[in-house]
C-alpha atoms as a PDB file:
ATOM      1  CA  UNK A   1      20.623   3.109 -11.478  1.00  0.00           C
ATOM      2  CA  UNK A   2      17.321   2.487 -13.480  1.00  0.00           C
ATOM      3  CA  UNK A   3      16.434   5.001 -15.623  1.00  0.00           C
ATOM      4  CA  UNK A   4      13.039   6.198 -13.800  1.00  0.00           C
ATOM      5  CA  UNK A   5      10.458   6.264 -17.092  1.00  0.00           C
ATOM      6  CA  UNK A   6       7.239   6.750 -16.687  1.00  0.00           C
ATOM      7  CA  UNK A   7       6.267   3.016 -17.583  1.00  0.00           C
ATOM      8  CA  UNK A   8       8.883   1.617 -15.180  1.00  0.00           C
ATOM      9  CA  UNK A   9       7.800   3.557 -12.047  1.00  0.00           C
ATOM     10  CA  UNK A  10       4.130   2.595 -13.128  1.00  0.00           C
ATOM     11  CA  UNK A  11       4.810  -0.713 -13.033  1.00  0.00           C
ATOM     12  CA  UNK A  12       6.517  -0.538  -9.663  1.00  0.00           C
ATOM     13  CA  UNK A  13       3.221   1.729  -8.534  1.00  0.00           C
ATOM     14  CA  UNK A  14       1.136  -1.001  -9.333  1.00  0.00           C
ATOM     15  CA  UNK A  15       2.860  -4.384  -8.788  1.00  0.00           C
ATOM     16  CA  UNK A  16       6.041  -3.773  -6.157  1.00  0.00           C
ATOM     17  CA  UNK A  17       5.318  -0.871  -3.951  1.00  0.00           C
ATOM     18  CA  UNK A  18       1.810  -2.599  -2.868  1.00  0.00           C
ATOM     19  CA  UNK A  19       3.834  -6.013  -1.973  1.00  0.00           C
ATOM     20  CA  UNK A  20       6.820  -4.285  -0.807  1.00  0.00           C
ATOM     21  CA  UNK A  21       4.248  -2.706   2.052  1.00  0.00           C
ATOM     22  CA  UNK A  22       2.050  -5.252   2.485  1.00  0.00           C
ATOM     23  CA  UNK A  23       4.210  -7.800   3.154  1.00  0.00           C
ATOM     24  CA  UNK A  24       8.482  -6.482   3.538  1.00  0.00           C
ATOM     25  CA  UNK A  25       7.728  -3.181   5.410  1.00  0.00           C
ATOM     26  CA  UNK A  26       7.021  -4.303   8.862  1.00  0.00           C
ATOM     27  CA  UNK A  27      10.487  -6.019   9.275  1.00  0.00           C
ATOM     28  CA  UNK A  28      12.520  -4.233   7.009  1.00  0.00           C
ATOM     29  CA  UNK A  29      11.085  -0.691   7.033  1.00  0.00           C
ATOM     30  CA  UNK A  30      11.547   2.523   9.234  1.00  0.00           C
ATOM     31  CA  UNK A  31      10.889   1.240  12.142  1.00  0.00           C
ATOM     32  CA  UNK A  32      12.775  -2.103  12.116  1.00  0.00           C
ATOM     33  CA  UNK A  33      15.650  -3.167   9.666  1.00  0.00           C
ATOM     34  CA  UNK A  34      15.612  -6.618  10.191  1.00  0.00           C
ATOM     35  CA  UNK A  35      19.368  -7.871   9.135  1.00  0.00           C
ATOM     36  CA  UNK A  36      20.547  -4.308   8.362  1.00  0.00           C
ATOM     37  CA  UNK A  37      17.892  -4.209   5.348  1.00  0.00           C
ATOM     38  CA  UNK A  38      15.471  -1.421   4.272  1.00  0.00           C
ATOM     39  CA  UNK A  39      13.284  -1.720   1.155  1.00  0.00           C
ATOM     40  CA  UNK A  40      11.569   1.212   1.596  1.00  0.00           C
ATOM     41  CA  UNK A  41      13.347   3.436  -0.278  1.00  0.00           C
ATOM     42  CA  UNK A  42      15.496   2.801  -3.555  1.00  0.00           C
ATOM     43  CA  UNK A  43      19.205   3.104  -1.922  1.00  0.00           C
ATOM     44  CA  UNK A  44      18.360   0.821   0.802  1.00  0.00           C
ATOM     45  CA  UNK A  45      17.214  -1.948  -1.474  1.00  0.00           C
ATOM     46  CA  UNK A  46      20.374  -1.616  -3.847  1.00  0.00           C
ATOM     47  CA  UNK A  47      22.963  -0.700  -0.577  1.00  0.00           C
ATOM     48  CA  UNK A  48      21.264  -4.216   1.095  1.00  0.00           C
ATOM     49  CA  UNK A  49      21.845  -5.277   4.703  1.00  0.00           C
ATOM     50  CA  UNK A  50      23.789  -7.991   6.155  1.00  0.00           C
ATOM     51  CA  UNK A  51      23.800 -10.356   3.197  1.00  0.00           C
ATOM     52  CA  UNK A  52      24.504  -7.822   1.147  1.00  0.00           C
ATOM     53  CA  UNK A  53      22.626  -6.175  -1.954  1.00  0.00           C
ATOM     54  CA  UNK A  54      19.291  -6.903  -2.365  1.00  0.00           C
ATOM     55  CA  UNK A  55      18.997  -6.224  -5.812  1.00  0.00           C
ATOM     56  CA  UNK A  56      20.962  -5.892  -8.548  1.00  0.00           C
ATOM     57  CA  UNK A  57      19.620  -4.021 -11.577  1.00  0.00           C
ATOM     58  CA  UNK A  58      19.030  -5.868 -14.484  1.00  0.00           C
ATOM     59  CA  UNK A  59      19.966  -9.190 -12.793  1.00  0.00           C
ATOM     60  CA  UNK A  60      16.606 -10.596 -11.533  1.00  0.00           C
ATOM     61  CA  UNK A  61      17.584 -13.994 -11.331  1.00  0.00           C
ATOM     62  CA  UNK A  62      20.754 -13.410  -9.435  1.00  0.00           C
ATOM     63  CA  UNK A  63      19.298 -10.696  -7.062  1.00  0.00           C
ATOM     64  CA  UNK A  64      19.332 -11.296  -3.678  1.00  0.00           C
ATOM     65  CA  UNK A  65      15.808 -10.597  -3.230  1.00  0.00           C
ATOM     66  CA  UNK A  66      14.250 -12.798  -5.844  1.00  0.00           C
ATOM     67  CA  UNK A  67      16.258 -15.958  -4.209  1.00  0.00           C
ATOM     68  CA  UNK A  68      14.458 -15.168  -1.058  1.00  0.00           C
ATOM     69  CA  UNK A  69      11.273 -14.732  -2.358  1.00  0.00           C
ATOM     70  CA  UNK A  70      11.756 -17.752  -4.193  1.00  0.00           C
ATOM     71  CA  UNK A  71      12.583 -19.201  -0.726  1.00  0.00           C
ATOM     72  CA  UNK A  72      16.028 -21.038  -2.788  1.00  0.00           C
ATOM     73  CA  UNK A  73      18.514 -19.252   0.243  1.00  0.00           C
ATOM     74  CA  UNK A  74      18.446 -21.125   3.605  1.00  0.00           C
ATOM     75  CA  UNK A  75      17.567 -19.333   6.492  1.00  0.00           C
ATOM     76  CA  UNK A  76      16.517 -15.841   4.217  1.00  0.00           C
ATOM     77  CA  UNK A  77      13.230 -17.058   3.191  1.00  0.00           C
ATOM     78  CA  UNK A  78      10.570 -14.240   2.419  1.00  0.00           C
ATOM     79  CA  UNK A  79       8.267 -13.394   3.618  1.00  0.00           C
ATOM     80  CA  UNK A  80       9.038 -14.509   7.089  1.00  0.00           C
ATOM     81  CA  UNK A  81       6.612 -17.281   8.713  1.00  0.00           C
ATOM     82  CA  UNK A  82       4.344 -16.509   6.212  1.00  0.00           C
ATOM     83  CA  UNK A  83       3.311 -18.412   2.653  1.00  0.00           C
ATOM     84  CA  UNK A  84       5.558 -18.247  -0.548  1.00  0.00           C
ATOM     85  CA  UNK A  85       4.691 -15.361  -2.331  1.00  0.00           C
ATOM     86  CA  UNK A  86       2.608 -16.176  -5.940  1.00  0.00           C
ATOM     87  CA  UNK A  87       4.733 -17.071  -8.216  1.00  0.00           C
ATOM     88  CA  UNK A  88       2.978 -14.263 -10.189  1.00  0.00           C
ATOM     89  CA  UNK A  89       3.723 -12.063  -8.010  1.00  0.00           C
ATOM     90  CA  UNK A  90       7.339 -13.316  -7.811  1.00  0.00           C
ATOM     91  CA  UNK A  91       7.673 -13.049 -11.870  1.00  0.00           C
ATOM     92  CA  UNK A  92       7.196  -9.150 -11.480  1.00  0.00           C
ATOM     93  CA  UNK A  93       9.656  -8.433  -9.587  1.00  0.00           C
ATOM     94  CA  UNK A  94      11.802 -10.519 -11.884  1.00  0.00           C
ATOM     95  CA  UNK A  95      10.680  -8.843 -14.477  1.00  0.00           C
ATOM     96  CA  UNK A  96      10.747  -5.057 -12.498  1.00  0.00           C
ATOM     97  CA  UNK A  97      14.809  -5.322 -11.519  1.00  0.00           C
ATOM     98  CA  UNK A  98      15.022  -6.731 -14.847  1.00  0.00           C
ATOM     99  CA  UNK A  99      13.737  -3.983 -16.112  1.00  0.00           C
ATOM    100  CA  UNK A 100      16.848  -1.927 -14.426  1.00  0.00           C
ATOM    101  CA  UNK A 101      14.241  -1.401 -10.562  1.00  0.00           C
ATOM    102  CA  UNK A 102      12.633   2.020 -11.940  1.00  0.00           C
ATOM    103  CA  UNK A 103      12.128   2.638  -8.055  1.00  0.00           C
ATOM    104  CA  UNK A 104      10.841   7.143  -7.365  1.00  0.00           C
ATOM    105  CA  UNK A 105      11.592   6.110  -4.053  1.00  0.00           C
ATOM    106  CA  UNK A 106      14.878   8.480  -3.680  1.00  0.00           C
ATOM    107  CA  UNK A 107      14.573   9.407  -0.080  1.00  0.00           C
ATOM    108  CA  UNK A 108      14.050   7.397   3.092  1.00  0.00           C
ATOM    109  CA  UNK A 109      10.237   7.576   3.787  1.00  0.00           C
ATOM    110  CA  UNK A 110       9.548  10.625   6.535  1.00  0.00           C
ATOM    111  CA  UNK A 111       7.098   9.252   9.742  1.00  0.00           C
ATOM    112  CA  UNK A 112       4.227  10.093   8.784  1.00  0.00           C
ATOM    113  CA  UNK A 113       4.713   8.941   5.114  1.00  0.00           C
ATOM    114  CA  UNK A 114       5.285   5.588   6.917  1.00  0.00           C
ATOM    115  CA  UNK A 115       2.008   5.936   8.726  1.00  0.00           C
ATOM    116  CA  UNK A 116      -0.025   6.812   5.728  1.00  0.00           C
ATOM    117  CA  UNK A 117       1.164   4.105   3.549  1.00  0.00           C
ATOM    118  CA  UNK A 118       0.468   1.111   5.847  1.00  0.00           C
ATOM    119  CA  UNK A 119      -2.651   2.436   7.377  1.00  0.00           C
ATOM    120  CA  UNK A 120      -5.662   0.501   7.617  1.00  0.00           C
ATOM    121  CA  UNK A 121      -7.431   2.587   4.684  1.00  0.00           C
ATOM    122  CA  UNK A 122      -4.228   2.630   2.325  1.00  0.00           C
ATOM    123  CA  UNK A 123      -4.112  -1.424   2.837  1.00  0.00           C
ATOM    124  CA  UNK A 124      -7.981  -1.511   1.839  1.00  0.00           C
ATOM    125  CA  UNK A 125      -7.206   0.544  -0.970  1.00  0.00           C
ATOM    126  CA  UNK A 126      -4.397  -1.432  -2.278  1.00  0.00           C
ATOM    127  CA  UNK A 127      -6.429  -4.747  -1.476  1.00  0.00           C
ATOM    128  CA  UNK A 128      -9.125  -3.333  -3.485  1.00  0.00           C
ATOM    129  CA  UNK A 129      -7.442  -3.298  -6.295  1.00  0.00           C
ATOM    130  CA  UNK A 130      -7.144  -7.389  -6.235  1.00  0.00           C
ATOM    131  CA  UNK A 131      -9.199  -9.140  -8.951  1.00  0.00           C
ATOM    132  CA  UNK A 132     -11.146 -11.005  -6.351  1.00  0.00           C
ATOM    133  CA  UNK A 133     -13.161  -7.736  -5.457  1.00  0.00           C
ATOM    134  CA  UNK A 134     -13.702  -6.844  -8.818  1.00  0.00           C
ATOM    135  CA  UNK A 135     -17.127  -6.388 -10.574  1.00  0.00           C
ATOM    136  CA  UNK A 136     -18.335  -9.450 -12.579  1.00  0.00           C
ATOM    137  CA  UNK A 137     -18.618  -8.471 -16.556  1.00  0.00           C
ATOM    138  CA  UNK A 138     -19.918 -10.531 -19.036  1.00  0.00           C
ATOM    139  CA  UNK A 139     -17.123 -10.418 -22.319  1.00  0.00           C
ATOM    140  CA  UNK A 140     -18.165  -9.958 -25.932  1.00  0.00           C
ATOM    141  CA  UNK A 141     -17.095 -13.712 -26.897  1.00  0.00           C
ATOM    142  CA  UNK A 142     -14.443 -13.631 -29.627  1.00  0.00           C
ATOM    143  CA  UNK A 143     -14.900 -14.378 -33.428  1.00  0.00           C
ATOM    144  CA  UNK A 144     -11.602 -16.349 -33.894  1.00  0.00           C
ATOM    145  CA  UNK A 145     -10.901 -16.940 -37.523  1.00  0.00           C
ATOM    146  CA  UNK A 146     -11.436 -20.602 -37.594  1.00  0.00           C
ATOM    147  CA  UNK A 147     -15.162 -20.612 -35.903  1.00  0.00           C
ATOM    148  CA  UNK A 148     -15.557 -24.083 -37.185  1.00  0.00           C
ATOM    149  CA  UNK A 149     -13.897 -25.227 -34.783  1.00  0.00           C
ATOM    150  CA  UNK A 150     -16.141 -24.714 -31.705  1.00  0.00           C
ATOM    151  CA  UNK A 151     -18.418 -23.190 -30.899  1.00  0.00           C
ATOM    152  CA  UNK A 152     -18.663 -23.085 -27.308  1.00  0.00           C
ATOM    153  CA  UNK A 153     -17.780 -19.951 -25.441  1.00  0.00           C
ATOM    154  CA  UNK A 154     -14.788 -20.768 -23.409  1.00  0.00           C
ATOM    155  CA  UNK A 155     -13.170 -22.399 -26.632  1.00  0.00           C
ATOM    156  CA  UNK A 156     -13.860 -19.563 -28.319  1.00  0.00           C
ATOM    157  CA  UNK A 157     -11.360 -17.293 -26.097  1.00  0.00           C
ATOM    158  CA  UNK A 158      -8.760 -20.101 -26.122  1.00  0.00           C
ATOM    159  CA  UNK A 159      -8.737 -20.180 -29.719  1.00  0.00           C
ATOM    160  CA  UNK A 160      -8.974 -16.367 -30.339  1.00  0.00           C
ATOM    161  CA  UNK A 161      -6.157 -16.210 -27.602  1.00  0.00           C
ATOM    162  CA  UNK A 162      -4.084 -18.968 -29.284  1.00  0.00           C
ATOM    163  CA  UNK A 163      -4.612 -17.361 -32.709  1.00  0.00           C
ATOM    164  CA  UNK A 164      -3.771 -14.099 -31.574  1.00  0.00           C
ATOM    165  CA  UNK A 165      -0.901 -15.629 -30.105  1.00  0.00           C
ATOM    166  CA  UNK A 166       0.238 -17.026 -33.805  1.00  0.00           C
END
């Protein structure tokens, strides 16, 4: 099991747990365990269903899970009639059972913990979160080391992101 650090589970908080309701809960959650598997709790996800383990910590690539998501097993694509996940969010949960699955989730979720989380208000919350709904800002524009170079704007954070970058 994944050591649970406090980085780990915050990166689960933010990037898994939000998909893993959104979009795995309805079919493989506490009410309905679609092929035998639950994801919403930790032992579920590593004990797997009919295909077996969903997961396997620190083996993204070879998890169960990512190959669906990544729609590369026939017949196990996920999510279910629905698009192909981003591949952004696909590369975090690569990188989260990478990572060893930091997952607080220890118990199956009681009733009314299943209510709460995929309530109409906790899906707004989550979906408020997306960078779509955020605030416009206006950036500082960098002062990248060789300002000869350009000096439009948008260059400007290319280059200061490609010198940063070395």
């Amino acid at each position: 099991r994944a050591a649970n650090n406090a980085s780990g589970v915050a990166f689960f908080e933010k990037h898994i747990r939000p998909v893993l309701v959104t979009e795995c809960y309805a079919c493989h959650g506490a009410e309905k365990q679609k092929g035998g598997l639950r994801v919403d709790y930790r032992d579920g996800l590593l004990k797997g269903g009919e295909s077996g383990a969903a997961i396997t910590p620190g083996k993204g690539a070879e998890s169960l899970l990512i190959r669906t998501l990544r729609h590369e097993v026939k017949d196990l694509e996920m999510p279910k009639d629905g698009a192909k996940l981003d591949d952004t969010v696909v590369r975090r949960f690569v990188q989260w059972v990478d990572m060893g699955a930091p997952d607080p989730r220890d118990q199956p979720p009681s009733a009314s913990d299943v209510a709460k989380a995929s309530s109409w208000e906790a899906v707004r919350d989550q979906r408020r979160q997306w960078w779509s709904f955020q605030p416009v800002t206006r950036p500082q524009v960098p002062s990248p080391k060789n300002a000869s170079w350009s000096d439009h704007a948008v260059d400007r954070f290319l280059l200061a992101k490609l010198e940063e970058q070395g």
